[in-house]
Protein backbone atom coordinates (compact mmCIF):
# COMPACT_ATOMS: atom_id res chain seq x y z
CA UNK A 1 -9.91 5.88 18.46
CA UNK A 2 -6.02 6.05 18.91
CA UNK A 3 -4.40 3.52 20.77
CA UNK A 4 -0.88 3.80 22.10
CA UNK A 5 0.49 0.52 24.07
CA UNK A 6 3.73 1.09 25.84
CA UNK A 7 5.70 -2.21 27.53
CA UNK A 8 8.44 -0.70 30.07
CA UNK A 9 10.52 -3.10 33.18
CA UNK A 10 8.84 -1.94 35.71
CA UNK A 11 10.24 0.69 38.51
CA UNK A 12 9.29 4.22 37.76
CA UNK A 13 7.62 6.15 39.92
CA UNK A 14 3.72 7.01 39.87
CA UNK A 15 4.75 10.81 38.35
CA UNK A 16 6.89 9.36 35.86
CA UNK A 17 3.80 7.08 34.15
CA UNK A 18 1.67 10.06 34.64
CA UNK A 19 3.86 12.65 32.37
CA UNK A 20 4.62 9.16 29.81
CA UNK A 21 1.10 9.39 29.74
CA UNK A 22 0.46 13.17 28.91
CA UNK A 23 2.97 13.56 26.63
CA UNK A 24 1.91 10.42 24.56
CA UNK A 25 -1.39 11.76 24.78
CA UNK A 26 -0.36 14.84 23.02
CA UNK A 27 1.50 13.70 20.25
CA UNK A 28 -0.96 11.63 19.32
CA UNK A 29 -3.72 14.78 19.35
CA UNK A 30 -1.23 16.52 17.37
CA UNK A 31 -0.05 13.92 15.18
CA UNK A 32 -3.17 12.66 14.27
CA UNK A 33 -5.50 15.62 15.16
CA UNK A 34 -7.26 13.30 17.34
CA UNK A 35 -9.72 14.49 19.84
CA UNK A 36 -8.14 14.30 23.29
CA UNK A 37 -10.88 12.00 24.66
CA UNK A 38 -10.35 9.70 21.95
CA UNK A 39 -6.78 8.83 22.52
CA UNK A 40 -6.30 5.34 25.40
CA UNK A 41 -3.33 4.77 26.58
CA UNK A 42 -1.98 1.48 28.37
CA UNK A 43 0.99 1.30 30.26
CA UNK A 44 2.31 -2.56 30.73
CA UNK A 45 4.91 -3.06 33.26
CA UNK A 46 6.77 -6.01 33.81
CA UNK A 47 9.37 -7.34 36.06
CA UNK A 48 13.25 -7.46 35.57
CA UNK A 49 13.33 -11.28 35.49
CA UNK A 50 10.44 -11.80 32.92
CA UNK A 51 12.57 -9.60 30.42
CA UNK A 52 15.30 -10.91 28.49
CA UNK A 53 17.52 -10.15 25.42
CA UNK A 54 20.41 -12.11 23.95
CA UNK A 55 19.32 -14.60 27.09
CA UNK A 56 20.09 -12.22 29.68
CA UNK A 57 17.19 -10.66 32.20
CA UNK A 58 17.15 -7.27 32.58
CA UNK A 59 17.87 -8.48 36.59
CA UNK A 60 20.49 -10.12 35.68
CA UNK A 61 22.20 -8.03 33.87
CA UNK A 62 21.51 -5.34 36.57
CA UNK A 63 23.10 -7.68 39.27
């Protein structure tokens, strides 16, 4: 059973997740030749200010 984890800053929009979602979903099928209902998918979002590189927040450097 293929899993595919996927950590983005949150803000997209409800469509957006859904095709992420699809399309991962079929790459792994054909990648792997996985069955479809096999495949799980989680989508982690997380705020702006609990994301940081180089000591920055994705918020902050937005600001």
């Amino acid at each position: 059973m293929p899993l595919v984890e996927v950590t983005l800053v949150e803000g997209r929009g409800p469509e957006q997740l859904r095709t992420l979602i699809s399309r991962l979903t079929a790459a792994v099928v054909e990648s792997l030749d996985a069955p479809k209902d096999d495949v799980r998918i989680i989508v982690r979002e997380v705020a702006a200010a609990n994301w940081a590189a180089g000591d920055v927040t994705i918020a902050e450097r937005r600001a």
